[in-house]
C-alpha atoms as a PDB file:
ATOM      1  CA  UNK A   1     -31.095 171.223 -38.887  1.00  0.00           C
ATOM      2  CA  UNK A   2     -29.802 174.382 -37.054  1.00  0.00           C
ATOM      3  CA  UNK A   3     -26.453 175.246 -37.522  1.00  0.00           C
ATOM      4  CA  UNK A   4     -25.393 174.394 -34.091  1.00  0.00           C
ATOM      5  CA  UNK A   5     -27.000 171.095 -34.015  1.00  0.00           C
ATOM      6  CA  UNK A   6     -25.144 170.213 -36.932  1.00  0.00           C
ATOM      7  CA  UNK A   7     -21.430 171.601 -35.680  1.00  0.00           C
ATOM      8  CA  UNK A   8     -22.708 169.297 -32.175  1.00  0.00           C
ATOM      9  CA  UNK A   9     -23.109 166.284 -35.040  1.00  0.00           C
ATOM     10  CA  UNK A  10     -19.697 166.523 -36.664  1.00  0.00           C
ATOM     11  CA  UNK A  11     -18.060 167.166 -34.039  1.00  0.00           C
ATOM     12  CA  UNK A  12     -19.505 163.722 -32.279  1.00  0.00           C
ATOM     13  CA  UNK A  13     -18.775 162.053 -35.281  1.00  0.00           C
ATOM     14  CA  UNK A  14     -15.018 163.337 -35.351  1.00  0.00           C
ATOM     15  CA  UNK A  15     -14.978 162.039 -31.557  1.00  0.00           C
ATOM     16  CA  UNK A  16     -16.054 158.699 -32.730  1.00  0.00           C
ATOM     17  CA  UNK A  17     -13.627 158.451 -35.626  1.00  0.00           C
ATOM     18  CA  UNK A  18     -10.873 159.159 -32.893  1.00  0.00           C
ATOM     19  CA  UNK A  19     -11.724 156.725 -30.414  1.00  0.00           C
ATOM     20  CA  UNK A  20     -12.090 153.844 -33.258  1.00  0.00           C
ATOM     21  CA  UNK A  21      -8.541 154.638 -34.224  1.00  0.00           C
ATOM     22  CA  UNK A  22      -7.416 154.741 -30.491  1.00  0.00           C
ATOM     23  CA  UNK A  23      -9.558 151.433 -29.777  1.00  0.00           C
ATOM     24  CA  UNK A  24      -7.836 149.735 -33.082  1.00  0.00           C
ATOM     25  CA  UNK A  25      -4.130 150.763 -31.700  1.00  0.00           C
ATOM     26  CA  UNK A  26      -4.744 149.698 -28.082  1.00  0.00           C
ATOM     27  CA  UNK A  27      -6.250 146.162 -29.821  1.00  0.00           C
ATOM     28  CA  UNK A  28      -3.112 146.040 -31.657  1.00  0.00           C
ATOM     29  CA  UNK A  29      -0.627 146.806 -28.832  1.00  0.00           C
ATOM     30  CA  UNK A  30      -2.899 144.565 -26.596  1.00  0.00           C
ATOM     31  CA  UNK A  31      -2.223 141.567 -28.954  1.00  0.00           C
ATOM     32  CA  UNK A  32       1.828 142.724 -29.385  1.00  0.00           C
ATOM     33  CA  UNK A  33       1.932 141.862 -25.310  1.00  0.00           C
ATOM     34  CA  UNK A  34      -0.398 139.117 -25.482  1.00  0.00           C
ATOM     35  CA  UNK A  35       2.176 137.341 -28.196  1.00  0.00           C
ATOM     36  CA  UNK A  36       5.069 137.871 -25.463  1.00  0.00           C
ATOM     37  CA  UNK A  37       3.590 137.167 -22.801  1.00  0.00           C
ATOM     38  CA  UNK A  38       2.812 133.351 -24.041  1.00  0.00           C
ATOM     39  CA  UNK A  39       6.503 132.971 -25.109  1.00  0.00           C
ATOM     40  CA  UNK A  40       7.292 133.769 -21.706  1.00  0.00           C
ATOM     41  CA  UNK A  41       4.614 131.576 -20.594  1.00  0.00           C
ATOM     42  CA  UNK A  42       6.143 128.571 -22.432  1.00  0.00           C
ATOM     43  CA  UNK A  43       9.966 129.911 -21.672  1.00  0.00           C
ATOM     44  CA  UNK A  44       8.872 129.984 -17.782  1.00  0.00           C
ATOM     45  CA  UNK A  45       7.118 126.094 -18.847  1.00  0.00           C
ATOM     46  CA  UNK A  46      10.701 125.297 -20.123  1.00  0.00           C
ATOM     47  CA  UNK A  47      12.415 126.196 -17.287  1.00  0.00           C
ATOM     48  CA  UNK A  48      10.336 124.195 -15.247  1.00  0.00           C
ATOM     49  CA  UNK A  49       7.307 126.289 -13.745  1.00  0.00           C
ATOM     50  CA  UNK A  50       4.612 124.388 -13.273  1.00  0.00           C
ATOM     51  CA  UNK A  51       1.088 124.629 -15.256  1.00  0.00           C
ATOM     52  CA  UNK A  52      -0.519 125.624 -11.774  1.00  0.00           C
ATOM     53  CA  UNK A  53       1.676 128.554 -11.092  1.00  0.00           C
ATOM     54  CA  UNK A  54       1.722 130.344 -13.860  1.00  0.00           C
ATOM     55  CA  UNK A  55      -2.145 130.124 -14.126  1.00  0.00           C
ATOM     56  CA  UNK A  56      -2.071 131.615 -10.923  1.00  0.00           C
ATOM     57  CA  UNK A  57       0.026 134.462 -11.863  1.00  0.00           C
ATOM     58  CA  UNK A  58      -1.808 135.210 -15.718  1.00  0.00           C
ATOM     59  CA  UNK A  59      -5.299 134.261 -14.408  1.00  0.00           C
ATOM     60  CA  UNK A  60      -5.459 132.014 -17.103  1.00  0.00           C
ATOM     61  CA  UNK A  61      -6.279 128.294 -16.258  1.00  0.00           C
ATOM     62  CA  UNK A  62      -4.111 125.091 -16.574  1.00  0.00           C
ATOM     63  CA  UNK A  63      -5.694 123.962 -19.690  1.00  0.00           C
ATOM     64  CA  UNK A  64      -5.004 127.337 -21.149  1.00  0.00           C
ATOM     65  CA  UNK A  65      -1.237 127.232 -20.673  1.00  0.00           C
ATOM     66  CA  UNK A  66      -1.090 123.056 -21.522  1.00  0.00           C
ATOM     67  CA  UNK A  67      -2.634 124.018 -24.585  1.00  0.00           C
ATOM     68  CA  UNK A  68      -0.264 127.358 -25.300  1.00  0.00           C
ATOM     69  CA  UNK A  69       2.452 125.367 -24.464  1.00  0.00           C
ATOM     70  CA  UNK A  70       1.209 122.528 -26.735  1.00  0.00           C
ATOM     71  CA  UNK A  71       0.827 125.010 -29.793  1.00  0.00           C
ATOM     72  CA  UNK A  72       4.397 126.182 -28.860  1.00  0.00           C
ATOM     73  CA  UNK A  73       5.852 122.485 -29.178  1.00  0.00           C
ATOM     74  CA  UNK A  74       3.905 122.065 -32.414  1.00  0.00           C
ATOM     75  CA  UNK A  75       5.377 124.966 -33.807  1.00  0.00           C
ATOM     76  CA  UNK A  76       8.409 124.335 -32.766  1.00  0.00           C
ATOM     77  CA  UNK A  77       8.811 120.839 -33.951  1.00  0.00           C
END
């Protein structure tokens, strides 16, 4: 392999490695907010908002929140 093709490789590789490590931390950041977010979800629930509007505002449908807010009462409980 020419020397140039190989300083091309590593240097792709290196690029890679980088982006994993940014992809990991965004995954882990993305799942910090995702965690809040349903607390809110089932604080909101608490409070009274109904199962319709907040799937309308998370784009998440009505079964989705009954059953976050379900898990949240089991764990809670």
């Amino acid at each position: 392999m020419s020397d140039a093709l190989e300083a091309a490789r590593l240097r792709c590789l290196d690029d890679v490695r980088k982006l994993t490590a940014e992809l990991r931390q965004a995954k882990a950041h993305a799942d910090d907010i995702d965690k809040r977010l349903r607390a809110e979800v089932c604080r909101c629930a608490d409070l009274g908002t109904s199962n319709y509007r907040l799937a309308q505002i998370t784009g998440w449908s009505q079964p989705t929140i009954k059953t976050i807010r379900d898990k949240n009462l089991t764990k809670n409980n």
